[in-house]
Every structure is written in C-alpha cells, then in structure tokens.
C-alpha atoms as a PDB file:
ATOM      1  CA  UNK A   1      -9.051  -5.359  -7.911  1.00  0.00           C
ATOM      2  CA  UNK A   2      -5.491  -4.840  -6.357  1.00  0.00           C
ATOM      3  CA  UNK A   3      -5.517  -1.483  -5.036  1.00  0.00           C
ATOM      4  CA  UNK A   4      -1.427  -0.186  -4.154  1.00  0.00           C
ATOM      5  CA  UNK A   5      -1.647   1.721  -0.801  1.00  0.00           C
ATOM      6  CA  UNK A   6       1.311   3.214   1.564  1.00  0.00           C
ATOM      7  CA  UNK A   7      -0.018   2.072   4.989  1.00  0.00           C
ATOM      8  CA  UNK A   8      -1.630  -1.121   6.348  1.00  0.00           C
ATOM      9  CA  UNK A   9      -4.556  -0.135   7.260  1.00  0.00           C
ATOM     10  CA  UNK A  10      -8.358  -1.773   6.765  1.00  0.00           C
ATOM     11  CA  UNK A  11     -10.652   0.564   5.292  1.00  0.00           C
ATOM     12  CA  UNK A  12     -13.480   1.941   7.355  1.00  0.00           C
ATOM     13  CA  UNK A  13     -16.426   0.003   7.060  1.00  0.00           C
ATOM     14  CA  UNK A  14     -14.667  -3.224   5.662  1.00  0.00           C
ATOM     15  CA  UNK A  15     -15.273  -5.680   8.737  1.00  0.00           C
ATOM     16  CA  UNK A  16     -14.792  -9.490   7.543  1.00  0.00           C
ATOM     17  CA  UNK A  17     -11.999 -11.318   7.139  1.00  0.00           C
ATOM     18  CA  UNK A  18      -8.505 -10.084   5.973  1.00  0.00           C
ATOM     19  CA  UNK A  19      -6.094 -12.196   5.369  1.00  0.00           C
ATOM     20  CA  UNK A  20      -2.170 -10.894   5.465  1.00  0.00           C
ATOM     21  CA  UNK A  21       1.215 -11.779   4.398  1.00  0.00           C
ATOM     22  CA  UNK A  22       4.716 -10.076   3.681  1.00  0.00           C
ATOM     23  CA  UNK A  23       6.041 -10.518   0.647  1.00  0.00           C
ATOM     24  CA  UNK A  24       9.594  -9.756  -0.688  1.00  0.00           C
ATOM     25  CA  UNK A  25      10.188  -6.397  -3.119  1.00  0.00           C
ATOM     26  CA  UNK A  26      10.749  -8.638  -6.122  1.00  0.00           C
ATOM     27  CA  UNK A  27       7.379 -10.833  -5.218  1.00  0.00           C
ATOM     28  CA  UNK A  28       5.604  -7.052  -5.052  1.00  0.00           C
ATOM     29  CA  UNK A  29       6.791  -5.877  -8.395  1.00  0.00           C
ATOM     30  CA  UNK A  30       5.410  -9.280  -9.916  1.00  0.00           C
ATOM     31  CA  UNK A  31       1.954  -8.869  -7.818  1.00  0.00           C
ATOM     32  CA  UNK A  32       1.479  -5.237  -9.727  1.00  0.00           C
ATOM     33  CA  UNK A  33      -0.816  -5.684 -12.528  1.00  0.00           C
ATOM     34  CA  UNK A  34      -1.753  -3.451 -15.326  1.00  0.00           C
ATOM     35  CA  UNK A  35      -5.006  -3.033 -13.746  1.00  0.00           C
ATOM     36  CA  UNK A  36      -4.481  -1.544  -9.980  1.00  0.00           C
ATOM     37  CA  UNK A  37      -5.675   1.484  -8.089  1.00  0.00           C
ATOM     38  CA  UNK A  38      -3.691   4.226  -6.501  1.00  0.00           C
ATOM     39  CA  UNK A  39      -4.802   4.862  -2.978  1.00  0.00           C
ATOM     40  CA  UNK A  40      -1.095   6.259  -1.675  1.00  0.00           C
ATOM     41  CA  UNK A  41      -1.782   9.766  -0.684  1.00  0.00           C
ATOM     42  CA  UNK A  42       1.190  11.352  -0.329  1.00  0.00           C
ATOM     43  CA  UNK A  43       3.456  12.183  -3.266  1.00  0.00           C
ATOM     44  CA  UNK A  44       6.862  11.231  -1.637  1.00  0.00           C
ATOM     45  CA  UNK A  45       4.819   7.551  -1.049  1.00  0.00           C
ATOM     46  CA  UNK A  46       3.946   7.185  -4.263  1.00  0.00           C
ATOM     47  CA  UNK A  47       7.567   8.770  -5.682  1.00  0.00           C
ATOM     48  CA  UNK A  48       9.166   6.017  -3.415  1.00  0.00           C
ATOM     49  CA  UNK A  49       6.514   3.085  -4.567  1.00  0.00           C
ATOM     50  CA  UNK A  50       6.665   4.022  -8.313  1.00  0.00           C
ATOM     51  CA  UNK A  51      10.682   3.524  -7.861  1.00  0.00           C
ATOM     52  CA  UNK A  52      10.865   0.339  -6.009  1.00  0.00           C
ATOM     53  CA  UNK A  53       7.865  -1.029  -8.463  1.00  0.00           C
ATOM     54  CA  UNK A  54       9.093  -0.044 -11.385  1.00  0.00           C
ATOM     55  CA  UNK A  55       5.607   1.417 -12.564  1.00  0.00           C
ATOM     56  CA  UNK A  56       3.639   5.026 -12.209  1.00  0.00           C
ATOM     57  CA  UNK A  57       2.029   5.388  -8.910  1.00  0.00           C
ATOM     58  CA  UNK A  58      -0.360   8.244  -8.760  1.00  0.00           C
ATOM     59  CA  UNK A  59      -0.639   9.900  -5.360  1.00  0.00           C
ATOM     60  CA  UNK A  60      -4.473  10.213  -4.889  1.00  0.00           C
ATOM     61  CA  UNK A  61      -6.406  10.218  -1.600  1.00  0.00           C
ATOM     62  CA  UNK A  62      -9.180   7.905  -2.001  1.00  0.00           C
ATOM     63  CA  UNK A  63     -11.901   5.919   0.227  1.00  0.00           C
ATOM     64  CA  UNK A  64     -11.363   2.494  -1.035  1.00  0.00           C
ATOM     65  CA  UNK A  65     -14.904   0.145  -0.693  1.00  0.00           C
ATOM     66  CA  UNK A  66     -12.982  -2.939  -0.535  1.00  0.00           C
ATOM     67  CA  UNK A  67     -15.107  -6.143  -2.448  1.00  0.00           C
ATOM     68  CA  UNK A  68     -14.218 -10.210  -1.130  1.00  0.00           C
ATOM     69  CA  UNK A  69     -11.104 -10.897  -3.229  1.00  0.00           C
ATOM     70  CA  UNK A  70      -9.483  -7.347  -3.439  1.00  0.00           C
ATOM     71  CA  UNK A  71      -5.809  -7.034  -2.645  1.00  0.00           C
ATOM     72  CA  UNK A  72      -3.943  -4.429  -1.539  1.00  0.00           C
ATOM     73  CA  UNK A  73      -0.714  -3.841  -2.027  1.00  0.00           C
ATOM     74  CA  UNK A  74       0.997  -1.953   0.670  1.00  0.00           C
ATOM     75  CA  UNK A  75       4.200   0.034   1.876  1.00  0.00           C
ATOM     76  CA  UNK A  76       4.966  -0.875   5.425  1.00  0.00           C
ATOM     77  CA  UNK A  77       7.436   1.611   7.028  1.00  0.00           C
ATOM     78  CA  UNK A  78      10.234   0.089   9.480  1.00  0.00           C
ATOM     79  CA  UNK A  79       8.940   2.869  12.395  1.00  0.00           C
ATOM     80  CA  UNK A  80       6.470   5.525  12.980  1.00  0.00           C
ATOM     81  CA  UNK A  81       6.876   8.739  11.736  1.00  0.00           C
ATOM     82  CA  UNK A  82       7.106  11.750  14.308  1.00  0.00           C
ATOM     83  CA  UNK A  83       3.675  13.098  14.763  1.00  0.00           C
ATOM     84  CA  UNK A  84       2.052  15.241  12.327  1.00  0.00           C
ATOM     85  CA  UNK A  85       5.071  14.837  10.133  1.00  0.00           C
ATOM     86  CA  UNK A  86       4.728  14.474   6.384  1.00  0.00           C
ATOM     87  CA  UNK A  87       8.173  12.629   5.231  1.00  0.00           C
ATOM     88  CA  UNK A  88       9.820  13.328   1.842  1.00  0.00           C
ATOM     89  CA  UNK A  89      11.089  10.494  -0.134  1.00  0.00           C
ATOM     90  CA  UNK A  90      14.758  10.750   0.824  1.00  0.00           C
ATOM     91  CA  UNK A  91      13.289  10.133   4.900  1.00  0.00           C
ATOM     92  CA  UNK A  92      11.447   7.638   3.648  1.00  0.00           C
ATOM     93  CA  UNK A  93      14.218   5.594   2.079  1.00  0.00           C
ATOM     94  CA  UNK A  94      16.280   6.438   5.036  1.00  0.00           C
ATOM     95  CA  UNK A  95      13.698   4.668   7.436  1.00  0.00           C
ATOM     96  CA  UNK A  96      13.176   1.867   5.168  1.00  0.00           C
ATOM     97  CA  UNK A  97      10.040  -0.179   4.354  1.00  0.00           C
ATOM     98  CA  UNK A  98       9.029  -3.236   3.381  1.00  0.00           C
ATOM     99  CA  UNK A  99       5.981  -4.863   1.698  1.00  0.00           C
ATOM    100  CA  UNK A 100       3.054  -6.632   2.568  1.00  0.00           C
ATOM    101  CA  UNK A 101      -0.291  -8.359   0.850  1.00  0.00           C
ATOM    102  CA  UNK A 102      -3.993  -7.967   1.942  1.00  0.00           C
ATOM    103  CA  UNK A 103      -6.926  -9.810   1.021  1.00  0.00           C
ATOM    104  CA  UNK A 104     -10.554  -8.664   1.689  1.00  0.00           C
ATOM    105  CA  UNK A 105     -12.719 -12.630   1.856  1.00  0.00           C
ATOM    106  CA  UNK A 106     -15.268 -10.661   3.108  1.00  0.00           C
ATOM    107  CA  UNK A 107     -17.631 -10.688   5.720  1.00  0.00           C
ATOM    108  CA  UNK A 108     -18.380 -13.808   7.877  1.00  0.00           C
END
C-alpha cells in the first residue's frame, strides 16, 4: 500500500528495516497511485500535497500499521516549525519542502 504522509516519521511499533530515498516533485506525482492512503493530518498539509500532486489528499489523522513492502510517500519541510505552531498553507509554501520515499522490508 503507498500511504501519502506530511512528515518522515516511522510509525510506532514498525521496527525493521526502512529503506529511504528523495525523490524529485515530478518522480512523486508519478509514484501516486489510484490506490493510496491519506495519513497527512493537517488540512493546510494536505491543501499543499493535493496541489503539488495534482490529486485529492484527504487530511485524516490515522495510526498507520505499516506491512513489508508499504511505501510512504512523504512531505519533508526545509526547517522546523516554531513549537506548537500549526502552519497554514501559504507558511508552508513559504518554507518550502521537498519529497521523499519510504519502504517498510520489515522486520529482520
């Protein structure tokens, strides 16, 4: 399953091998699949993703149980937002972001 996500983070519980890379926007729009799952939680996230993809990103906070051979697509901001801070779109164009690709293999 490719799951589309606005952080690079491994889910809890999901020790094994991950395997990441950073890929370019136009190799991220051709990774996005009709069949993917929404696990951006924030609207402006999703707003932002659903722009640069060119396809509907729901904004849905979800625990992803990642299986060997998921993917996740996912937003990788340029810097930290401030603490406790919940940025609108138009901050986070103005930070920038960038993409990158994980792979669950599973555990070893």
């Amino acid at each position: 399953m490719l799951y589309l996500m606005s952080t690079t983070v491994i889910p809890h519980g999901a020790d094994g091998t991950w395997v990441m890379s950073t890929v370019t926007a136009e190799q991220a729009r051709a990774i996005v699949r009709d069949q993917h799952i929404s696990a951006v939680g924030h609207e402006s996230s999703a707003a932002a993703m659903s722009a640069a993809l060119g396809i509907p990103v729901a904004a849905q906070r979800l625990t992803v149980q990642p299986e060997p051979g998921d993917e996740f697509l996912c937003m990788r901001l340029h810097r930290r937002p401030p603490e406790g801070v919940v940025l609108d779109r138009e901050q986070l164009e103005s930070i920038g972001y960038s993409w990158a690709l994980l792979r669950y293999d599973g555990t070893r």
